[in-house]
Each structure stands twice: as structure tokens, then as C-alpha cells.
C-alpha atoms as a PDB file:
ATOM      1  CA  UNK A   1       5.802  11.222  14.876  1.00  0.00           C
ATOM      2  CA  UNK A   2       9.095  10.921  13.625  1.00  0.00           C
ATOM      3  CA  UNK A   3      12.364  10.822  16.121  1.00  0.00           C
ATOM      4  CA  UNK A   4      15.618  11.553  14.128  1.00  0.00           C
ATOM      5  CA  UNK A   5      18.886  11.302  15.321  1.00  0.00           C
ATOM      6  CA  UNK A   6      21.243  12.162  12.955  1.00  0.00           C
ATOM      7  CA  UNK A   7      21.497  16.155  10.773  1.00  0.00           C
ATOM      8  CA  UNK A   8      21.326  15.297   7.184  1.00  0.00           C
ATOM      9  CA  UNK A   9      18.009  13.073   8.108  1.00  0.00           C
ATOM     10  CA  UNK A  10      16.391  15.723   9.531  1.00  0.00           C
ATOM     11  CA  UNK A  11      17.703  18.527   7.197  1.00  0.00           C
ATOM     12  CA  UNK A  12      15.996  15.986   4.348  1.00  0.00           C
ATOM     13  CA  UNK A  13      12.627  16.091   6.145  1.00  0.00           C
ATOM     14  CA  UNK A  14      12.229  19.734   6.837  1.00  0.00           C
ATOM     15  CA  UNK A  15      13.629  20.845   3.149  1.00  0.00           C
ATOM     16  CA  UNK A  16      10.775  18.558   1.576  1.00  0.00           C
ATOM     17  CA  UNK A  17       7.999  20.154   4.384  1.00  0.00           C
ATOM     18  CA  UNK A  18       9.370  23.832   3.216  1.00  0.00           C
ATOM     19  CA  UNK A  19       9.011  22.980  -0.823  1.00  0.00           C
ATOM     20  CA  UNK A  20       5.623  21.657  -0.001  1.00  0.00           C
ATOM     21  CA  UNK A  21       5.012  24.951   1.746  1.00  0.00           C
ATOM     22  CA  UNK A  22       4.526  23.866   5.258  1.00  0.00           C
ATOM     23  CA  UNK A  23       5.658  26.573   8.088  1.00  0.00           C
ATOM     24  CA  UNK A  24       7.781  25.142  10.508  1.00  0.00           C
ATOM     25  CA  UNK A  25       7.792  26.008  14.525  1.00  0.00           C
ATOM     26  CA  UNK A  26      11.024  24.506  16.775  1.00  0.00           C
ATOM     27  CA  UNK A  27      11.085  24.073  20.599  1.00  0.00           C
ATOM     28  CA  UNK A  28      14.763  23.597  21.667  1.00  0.00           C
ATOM     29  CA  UNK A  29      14.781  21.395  25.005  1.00  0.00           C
ATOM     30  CA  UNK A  30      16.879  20.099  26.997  1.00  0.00           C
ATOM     31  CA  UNK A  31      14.641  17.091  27.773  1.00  0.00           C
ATOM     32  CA  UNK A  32      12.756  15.979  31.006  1.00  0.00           C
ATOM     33  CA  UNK A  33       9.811  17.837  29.796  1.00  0.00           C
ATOM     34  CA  UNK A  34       7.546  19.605  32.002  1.00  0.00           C
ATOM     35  CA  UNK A  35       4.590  21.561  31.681  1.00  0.00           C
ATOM     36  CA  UNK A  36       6.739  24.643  30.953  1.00  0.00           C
ATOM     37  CA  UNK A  37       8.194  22.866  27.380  1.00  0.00           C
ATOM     38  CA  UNK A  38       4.291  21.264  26.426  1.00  0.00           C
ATOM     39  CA  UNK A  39       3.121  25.013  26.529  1.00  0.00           C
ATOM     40  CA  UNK A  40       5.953  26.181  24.053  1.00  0.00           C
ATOM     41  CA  UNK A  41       5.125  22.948  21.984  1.00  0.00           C
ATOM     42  CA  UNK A  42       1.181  24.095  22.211  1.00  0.00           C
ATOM     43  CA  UNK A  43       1.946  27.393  21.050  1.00  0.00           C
ATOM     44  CA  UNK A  44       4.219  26.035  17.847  1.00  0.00           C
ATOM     45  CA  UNK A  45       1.714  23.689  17.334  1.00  0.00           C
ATOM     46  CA  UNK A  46      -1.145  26.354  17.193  1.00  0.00           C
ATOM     47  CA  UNK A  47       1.013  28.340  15.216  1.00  0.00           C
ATOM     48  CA  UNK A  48       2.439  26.298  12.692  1.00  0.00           C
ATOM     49  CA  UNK A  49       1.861  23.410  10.485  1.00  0.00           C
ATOM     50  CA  UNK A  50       5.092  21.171  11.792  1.00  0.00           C
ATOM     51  CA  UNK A  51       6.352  21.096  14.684  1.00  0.00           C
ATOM     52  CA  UNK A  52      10.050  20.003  16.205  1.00  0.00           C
ATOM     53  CA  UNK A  53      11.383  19.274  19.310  1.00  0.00           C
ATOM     54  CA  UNK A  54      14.723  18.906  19.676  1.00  0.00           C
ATOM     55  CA  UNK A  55      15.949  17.345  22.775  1.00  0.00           C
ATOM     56  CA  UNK A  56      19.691  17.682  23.444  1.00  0.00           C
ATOM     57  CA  UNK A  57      21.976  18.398  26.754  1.00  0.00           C
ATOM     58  CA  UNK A  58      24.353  20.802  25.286  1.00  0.00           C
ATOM     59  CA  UNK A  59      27.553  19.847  27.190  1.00  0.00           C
ATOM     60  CA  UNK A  60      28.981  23.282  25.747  1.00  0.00           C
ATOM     61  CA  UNK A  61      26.710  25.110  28.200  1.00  0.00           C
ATOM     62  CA  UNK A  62      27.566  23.379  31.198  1.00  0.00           C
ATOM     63  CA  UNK A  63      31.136  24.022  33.186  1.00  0.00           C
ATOM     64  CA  UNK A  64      33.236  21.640  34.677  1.00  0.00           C
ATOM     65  CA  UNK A  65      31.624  21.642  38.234  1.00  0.00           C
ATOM     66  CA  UNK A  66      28.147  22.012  37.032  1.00  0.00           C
ATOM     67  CA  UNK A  67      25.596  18.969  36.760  1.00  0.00           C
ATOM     68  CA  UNK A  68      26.166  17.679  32.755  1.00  0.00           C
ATOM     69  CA  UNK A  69      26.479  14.008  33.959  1.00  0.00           C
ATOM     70  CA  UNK A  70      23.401  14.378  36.127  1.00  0.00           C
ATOM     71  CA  UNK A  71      20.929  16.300  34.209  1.00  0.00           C
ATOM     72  CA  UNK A  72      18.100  14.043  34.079  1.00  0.00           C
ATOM     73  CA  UNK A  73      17.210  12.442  30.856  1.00  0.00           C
ATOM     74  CA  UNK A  74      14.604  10.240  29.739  1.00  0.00           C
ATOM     75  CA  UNK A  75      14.122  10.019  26.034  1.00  0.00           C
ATOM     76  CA  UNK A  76      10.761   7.353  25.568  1.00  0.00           C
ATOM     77  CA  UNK A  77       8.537   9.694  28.652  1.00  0.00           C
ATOM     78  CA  UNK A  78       9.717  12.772  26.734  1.00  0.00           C
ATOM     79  CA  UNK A  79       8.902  11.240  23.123  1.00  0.00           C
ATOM     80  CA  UNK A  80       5.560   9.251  24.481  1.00  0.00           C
ATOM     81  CA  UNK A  81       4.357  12.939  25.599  1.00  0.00           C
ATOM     82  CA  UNK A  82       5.623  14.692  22.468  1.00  0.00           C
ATOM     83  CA  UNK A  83       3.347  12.022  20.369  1.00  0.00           C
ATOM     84  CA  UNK A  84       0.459  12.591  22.038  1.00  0.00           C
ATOM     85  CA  UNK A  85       0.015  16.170  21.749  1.00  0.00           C
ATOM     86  CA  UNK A  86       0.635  15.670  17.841  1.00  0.00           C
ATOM     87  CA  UNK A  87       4.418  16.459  17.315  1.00  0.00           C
ATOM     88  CA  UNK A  88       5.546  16.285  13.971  1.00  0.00           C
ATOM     89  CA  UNK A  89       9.362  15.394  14.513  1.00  0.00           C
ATOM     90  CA  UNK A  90      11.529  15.001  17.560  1.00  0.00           C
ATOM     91  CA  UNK A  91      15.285  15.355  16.839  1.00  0.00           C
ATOM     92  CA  UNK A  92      17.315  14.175  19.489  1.00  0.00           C
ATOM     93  CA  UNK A  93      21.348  14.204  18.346  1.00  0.00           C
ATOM     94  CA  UNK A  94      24.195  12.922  20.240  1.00  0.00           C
ATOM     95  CA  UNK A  95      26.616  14.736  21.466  1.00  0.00           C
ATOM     96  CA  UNK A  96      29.330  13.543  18.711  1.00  0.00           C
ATOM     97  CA  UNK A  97      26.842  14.118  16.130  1.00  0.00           C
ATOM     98  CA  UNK A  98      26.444  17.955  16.892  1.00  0.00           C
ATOM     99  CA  UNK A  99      30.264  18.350  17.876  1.00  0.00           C
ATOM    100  CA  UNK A 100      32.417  16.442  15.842  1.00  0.00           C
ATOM    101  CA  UNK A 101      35.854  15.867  16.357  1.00  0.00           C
ATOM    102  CA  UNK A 102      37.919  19.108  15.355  1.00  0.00           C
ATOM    103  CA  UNK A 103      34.686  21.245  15.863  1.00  0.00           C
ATOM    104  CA  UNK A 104      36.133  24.342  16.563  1.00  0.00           C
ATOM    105  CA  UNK A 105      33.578  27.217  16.198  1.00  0.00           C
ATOM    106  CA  UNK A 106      31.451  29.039  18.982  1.00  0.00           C
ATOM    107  CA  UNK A 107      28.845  32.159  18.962  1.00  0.00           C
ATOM    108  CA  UNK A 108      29.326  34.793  21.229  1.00  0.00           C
ATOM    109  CA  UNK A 109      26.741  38.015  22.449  1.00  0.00           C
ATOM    110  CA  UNK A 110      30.091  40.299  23.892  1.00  0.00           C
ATOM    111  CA  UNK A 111      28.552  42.225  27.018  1.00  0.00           C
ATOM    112  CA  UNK A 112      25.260  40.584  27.377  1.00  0.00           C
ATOM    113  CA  UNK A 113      26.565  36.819  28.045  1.00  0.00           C
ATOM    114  CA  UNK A 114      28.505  38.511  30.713  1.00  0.00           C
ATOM    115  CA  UNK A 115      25.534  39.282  32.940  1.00  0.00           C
ATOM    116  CA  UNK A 116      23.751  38.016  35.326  1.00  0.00           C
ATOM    117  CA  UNK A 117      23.876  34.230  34.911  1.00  0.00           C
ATOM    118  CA  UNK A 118      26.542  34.853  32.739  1.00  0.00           C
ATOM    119  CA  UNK A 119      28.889  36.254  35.318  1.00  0.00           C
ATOM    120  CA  UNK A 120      28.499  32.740  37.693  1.00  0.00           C
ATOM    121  CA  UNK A 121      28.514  30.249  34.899  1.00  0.00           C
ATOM    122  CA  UNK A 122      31.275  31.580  32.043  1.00  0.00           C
ATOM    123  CA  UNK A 123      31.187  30.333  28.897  1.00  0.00           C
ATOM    124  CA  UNK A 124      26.945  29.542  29.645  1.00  0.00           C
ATOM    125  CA  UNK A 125      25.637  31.494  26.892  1.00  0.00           C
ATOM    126  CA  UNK A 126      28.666  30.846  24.907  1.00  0.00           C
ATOM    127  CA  UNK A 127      27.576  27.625  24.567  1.00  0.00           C
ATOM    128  CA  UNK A 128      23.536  27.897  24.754  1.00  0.00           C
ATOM    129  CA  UNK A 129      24.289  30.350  21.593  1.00  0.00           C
ATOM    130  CA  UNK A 130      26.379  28.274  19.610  1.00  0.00           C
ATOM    131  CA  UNK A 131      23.447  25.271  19.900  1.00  0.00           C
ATOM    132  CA  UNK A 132      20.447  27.901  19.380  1.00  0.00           C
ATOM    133  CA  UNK A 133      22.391  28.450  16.041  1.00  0.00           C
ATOM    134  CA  UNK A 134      23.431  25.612  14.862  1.00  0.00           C
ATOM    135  CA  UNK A 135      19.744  24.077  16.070  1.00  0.00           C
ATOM    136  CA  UNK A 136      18.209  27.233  13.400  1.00  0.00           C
ATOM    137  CA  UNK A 137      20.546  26.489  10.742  1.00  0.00           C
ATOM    138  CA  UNK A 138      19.658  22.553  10.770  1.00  0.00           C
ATOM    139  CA  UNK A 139      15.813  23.059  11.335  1.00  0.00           C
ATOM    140  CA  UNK A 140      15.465  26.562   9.263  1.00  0.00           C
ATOM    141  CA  UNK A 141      12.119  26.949  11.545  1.00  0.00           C
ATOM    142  CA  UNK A 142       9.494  30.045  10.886  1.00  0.00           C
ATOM    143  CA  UNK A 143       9.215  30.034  14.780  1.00  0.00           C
ATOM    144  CA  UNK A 144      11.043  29.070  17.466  1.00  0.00           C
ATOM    145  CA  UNK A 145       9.515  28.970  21.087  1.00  0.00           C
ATOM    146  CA  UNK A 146      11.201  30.002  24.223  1.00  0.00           C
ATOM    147  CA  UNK A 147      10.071  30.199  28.110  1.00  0.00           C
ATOM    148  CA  UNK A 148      10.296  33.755  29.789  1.00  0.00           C
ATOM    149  CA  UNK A 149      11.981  31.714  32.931  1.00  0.00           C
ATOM    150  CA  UNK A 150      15.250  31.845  31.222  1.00  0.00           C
ATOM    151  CA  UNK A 151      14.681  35.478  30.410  1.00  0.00           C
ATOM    152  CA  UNK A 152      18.601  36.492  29.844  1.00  0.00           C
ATOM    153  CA  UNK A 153      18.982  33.259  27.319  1.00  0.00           C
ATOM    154  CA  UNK A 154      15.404  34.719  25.589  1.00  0.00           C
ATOM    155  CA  UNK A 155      17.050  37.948  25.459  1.00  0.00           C
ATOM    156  CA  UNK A 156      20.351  36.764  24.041  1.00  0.00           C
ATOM    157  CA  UNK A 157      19.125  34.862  21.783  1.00  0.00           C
ATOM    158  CA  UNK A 158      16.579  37.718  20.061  1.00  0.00           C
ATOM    159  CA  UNK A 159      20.167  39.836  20.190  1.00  0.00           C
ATOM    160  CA  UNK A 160      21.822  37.190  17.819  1.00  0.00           C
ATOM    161  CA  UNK A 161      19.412  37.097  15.587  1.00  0.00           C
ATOM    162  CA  UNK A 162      19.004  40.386  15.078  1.00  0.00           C
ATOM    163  CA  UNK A 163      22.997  40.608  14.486  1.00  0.00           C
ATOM    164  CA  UNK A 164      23.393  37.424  12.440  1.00  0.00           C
ATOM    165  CA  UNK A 165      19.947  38.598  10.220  1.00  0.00           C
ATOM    166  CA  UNK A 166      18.508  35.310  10.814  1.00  0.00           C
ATOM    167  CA  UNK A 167      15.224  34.556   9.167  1.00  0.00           C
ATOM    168  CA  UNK A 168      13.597  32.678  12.487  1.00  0.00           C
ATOM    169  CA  UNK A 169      11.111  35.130  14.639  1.00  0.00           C
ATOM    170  CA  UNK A 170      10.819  34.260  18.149  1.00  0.00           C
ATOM    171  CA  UNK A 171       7.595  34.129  20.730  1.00  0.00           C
ATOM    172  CA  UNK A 172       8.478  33.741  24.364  1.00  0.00           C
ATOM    173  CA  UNK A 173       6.291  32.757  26.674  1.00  0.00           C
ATOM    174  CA  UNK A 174       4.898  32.850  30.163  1.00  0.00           C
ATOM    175  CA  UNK A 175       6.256  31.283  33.130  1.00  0.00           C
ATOM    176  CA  UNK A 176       4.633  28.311  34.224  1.00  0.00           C
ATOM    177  CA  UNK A 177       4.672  28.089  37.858  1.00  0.00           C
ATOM    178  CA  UNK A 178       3.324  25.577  40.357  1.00  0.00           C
ATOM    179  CA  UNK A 179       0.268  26.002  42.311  1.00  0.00           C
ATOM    180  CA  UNK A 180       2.311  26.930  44.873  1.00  0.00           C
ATOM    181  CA  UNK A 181       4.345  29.692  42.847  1.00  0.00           C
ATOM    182  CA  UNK A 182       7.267  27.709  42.537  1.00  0.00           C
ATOM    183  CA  UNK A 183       8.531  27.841  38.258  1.00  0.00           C
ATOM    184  CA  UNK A 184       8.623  24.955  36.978  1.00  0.00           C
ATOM    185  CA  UNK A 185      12.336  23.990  36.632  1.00  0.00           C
ATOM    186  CA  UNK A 186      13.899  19.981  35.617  1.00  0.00           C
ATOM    187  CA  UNK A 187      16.433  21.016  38.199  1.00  0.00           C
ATOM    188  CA  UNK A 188      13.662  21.228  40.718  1.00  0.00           C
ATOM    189  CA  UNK A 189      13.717  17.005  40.510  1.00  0.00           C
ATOM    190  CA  UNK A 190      17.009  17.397  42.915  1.00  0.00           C
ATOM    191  CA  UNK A 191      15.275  18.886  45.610  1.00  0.00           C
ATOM    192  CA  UNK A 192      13.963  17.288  48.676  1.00  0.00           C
ATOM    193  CA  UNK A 193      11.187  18.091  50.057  1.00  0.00           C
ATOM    194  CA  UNK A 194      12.420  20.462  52.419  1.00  0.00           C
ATOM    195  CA  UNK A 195      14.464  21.877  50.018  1.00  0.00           C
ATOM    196  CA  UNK A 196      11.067  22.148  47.897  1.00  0.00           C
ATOM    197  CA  UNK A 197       9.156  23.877  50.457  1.00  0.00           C
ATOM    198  CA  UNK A 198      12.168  26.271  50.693  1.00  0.00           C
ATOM    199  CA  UNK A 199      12.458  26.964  47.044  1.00  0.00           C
ATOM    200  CA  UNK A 200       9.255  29.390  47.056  1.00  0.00           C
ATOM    201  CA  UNK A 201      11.378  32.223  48.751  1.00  0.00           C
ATOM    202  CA  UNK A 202      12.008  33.119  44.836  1.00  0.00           C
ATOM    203  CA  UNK A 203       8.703  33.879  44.221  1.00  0.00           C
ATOM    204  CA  UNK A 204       7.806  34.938  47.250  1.00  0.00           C
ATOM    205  CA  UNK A 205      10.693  37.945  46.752  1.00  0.00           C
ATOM    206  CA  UNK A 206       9.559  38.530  43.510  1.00  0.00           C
ATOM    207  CA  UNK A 207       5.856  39.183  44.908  1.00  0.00           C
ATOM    208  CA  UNK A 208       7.148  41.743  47.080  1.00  0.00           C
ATOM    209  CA  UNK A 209       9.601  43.359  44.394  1.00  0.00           C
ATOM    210  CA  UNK A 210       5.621  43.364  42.647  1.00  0.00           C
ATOM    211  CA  UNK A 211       4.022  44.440  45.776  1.00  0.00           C
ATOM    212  CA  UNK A 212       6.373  47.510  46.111  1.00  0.00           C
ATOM    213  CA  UNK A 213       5.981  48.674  42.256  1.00  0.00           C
ATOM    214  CA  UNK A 214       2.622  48.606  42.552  1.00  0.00           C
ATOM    215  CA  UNK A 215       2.280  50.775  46.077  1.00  0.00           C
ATOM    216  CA  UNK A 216       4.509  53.136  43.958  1.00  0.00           C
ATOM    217  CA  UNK A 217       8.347  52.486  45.022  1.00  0.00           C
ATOM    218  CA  UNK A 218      10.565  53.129  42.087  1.00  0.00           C
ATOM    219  CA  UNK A 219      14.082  52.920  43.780  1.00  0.00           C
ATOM    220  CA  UNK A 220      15.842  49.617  43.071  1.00  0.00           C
ATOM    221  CA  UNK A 221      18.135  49.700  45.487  1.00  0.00           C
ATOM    222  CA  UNK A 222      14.732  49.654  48.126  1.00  0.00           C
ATOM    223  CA  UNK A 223      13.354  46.802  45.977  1.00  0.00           C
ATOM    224  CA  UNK A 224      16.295  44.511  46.243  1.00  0.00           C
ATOM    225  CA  UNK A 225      17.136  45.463  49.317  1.00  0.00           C
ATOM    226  CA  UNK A 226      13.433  44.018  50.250  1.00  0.00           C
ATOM    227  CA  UNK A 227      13.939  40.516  48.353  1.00  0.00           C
ATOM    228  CA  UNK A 228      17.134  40.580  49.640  1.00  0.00           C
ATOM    229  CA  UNK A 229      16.039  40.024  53.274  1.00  0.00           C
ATOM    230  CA  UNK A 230      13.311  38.134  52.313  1.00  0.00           C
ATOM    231  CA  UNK A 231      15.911  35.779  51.218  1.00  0.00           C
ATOM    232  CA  UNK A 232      18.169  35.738  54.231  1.00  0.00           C
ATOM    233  CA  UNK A 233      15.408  34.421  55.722  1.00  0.00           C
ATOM    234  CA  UNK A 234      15.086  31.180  54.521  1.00  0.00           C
ATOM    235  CA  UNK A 235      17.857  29.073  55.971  1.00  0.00           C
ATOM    236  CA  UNK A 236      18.107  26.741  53.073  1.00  0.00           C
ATOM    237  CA  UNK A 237      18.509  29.714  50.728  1.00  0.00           C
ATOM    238  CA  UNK A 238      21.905  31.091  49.075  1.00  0.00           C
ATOM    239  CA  UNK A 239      22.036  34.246  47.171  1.00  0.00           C
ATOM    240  CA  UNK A 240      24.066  34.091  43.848  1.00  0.00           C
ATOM    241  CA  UNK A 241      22.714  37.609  42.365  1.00  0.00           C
ATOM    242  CA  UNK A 242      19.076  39.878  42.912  1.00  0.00           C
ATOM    243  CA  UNK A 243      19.083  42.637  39.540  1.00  0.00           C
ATOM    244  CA  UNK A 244      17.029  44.585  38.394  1.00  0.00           C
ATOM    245  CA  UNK A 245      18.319  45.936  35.214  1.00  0.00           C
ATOM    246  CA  UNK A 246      16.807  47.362  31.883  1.00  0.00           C
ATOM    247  CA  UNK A 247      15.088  44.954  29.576  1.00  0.00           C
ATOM    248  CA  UNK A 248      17.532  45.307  26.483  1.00  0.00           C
ATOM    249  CA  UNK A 249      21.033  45.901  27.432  1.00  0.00           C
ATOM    250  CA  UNK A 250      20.727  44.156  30.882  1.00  0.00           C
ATOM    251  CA  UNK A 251      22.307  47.275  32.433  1.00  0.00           C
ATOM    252  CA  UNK A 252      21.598  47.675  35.983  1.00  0.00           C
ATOM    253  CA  UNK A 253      18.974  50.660  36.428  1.00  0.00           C
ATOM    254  CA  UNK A 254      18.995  52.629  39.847  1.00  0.00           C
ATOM    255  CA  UNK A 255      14.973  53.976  39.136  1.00  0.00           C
ATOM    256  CA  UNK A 256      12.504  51.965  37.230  1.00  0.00           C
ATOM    257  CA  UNK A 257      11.042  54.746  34.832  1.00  0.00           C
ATOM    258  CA  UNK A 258       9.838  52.385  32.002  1.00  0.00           C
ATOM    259  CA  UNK A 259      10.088  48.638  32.574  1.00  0.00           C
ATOM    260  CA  UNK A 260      12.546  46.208  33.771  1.00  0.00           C
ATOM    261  CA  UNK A 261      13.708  43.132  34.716  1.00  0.00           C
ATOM    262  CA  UNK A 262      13.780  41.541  38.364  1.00  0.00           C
ATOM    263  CA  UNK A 263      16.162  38.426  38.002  1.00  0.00           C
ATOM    264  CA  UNK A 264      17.304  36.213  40.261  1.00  0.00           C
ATOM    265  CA  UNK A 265      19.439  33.131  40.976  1.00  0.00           C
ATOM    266  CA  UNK A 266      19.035  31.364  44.085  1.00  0.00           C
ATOM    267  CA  UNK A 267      20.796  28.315  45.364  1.00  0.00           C
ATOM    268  CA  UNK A 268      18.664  26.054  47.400  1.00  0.00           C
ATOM    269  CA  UNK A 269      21.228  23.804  49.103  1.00  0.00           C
ATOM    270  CA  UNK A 270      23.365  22.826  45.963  1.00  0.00           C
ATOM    271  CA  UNK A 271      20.605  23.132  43.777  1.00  0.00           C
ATOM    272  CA  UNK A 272      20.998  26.466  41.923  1.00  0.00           C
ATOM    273  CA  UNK A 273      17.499  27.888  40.952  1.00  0.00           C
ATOM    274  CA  UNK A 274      16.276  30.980  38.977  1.00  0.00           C
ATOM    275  CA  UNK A 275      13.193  32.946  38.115  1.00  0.00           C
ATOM    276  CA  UNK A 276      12.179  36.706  37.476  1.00  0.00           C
ATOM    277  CA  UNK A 277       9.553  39.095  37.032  1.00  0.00           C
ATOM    278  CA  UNK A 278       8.961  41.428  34.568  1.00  0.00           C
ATOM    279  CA  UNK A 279       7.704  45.319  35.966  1.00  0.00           C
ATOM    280  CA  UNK A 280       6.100  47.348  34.064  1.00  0.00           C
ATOM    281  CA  UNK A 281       3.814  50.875  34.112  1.00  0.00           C
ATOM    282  CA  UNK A 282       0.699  49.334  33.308  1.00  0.00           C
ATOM    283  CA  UNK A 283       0.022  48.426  29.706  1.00  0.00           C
ATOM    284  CA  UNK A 284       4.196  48.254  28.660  1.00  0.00           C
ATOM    285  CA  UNK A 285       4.962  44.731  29.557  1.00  0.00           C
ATOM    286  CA  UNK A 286       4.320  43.872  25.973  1.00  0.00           C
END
């Protein structure tokens, strides 16, 4: 496995794998890996013939109260793992390397960065789009991987390239959640173990937002309502939103006639934690 650091080194590596006919499939990380990232990178690896991993904390996506300085980061775990499942390359930049002095140019989704996430952490998606791109125009993959977890990035993301008529094709994937329910998160390393136990009021409102569609309740307003007090039960547990909004536009819905999109964000004492279900008439959640 290969670890590059710098652009043109990688750019050199991927242009010779494309000439020679090799597919290429990209996981953008942020590092820390957990089983959520290794199933992305077992997808691309069962999908394609090379495989990247980038692993980069994008300061652009972070504001000035949020955790940048304390994201955890550990670059030999993350590339010892990578290795053994049979990565091809690793490309892990520095920060000056992908933002240059005098870099000046960001990527905006109007409307849909404005949602959501997007309306507690401005400028988020700002900056998670102008990495995505510049990450695509560097590795030029076939595929690129993303988790369902960050469902409003996923959607974003398929937006922009759709707009921009980018070449890459995107898979998202399941969830993966602890045994306990709890999605797997590298923010969930700042929790104690209190504030662990606490954390499963997500999922635990998101199985009754299930529970509810499945007896047959349609109304939103009784759905969130439901997770709402769920919520407000758990001591620990701070509400930043509960939606349930259409699967496109990330409009807010007041009856679920097709399928859409239960999201939440959740602080757990400063720890600010998210997770959603998709629901669906049966056989639409594809």
C-alpha cells in the first residue's frame, strides 16, 4: 500500500492506473476509522480494481467553536488497518497542501446546505463540498463510497454532481450501528460512559418514528412529536433538530405519502450526535 501526501504524487499514480485501464473506487475519511469507513472501503474494494482512502480533517467544515483541534487522529492505526484489508493507496494531505495560501474558492448547494445540520453549523457543507470536489478532481475515481449516517452530506453531495456533470457515481451505504443500536460515530470516543449509555435515545426515537409507520401513522407532526418526548426523557440528552422531510429537496413534509427522511441531531452533554432513518411504503426505500 502506498500512503501519499502530497497532489501531483498521487494525481501521477492514479493517471498511470486509468491508462492501464484500472477502475478506481475513493472513500473520503476523516480518519479514526471505524467499522462504518472499513465497510465503504469493502464495498470499493469489491467493486473496483484500486482503491483510495483519503484521510483528511477538513478544517473548512468545522466552525470556530466546533472540535477541529480535537478531532481524534491517528494516522499509523488508520493506515495499519487500511493495509490489511488490501488498500491500494492512502492519501493523507496536510492542511497547507489542500489550501494554499491565497486559496480563495468554495462550492456551494444554495437551499440544501441550509438544512438541517446546515442550519446549526453554517458554512458545514460549504466546506464538506468544496473537499468532496477537490478530493474527485485529484483522484478522478469511478466510485466514491459514502455512509447513509451522514444522509444530508450523501444527499448534497449526489446534488453537486449532478449540477457540476461530474463523471464519479456514488453508492451509499448502510448504517453501521453497535450491538446496542448506537451508529457508529468517531465523535462517540468523547463520551463517557454514562454519556454512552445515554446516547441510544437516538435510536431508540428512531425505532418508534419506525414503530408508528409501520402500525400505520402517517402524520409527522405525531411522529416527532413521539421522538420528541422520547428525548426529553433522557436527562443527558439535548435536542438540536427532529425532521422529517422529503428525500430530495429536504423540504419538511406534514404526511409521509411516499418516503422520507427521519433526521436527527442530538447533543449528548457537549457531544453533538446524529443519526436517521429512512421510511418507506414497503419496497421504495431503494
Amino acid at each position: 500500500m502506498k500512503v501519499c501526501h502530497q497532489i501531483v504524487e498521487i494525481k501521477e499514480i492514479i493517471s498511470r492506473d486509468k491508462r492501464q485501464g484500472f477502475s478506481i473506487g475513493f472513500v473520503p475519511t476523516m480518519g479514526y476509522l471505524h467499522e462504518g469507513h472499513l465497510s465503504l472501503v469493502r464495498e470499493s474494494l469489491q467493486t473496483t480494481a484500486k482503491t483510495v482512502v483519503s484521510i483528511f480533517v477538513n478544517p473548512t467544515q468545522f466552525g470556530p467553536q466546533e472540535d477541529y483541534q480535537d478531532y481524534p487522529r491517528d494516522l499509523s492505526r488508520d493506515t495499519a488497518r487500511l493495509e490489511e484489508m488490501g488498500v491500494d493507496y492512502v492519501f493523507a494531505p496536510s492542511p497547507n497542501e489542500m489550501y494554499p495560501p491565497g486559496f480563495k474558492t468554495y462550492v456551494e448547494v444554495t437551499q440544501l446546505q441550509d438544512k438541517l445540520c446546515g442550519r446549526s453549523r453554517p458554512g458545514h457543507f460549504r466546506g464538506v463540498c468544496t473537499i468532496v470536489l477537490k478530493l474527485f478532481n485529484i483522484i478522478q475515481p469511478d466510485w466514491a463510497f459514502f455512509g447513509q449516517k451522514d444522509a444530508q452530506q450523501a444527499i448534497i453531495i449526489q446534488k453537486m454532481i449532478k449540477d457540476l456533470n461530474l463523471e464519479t457515481k456514488i453508492k451509499v451505504l448502510p448504517i453501521v450501528r453497535d450491538q446496542d443500536g448506537l451508529a457508529l460515530s468517531s465523535r462517540n470516543t468523547y463520551l463517557s460512559p454514562e454519556q454512552r449509555q445515554a446516547a441510544l435515545v437516538l435510536y431508540q426515537s428512531l425505532q418508534l418514528a419506525q414503530l408508528l409507520f409501520e402500525e400505520g401513522e402517517r402524520r409527522t407532526s405525531t411522529i416527532k412529536q413521539a421522538m420528541i418526548n422520547r428525548i426529553q426523557q433522557e436527562p443527558l440528552a439535548k435536542i438540536d433538530y427532529v425532521e422529517i422531510v422529503e428525500m430530495e429537496n429536504l423540504d419538511e413534509i406534514s404526511l409521509i405519502t411516499d418516503k422520507a427522511l427521519v433526521a436527527l441531531a442530538v447533543f449528548i452533554g457537549r457531544v453533538r450526535l446524529i443519526d436517521n432513518v429512512i421510511l418507506a411504503e414497503k419496497g421504495k426505500k431503494e
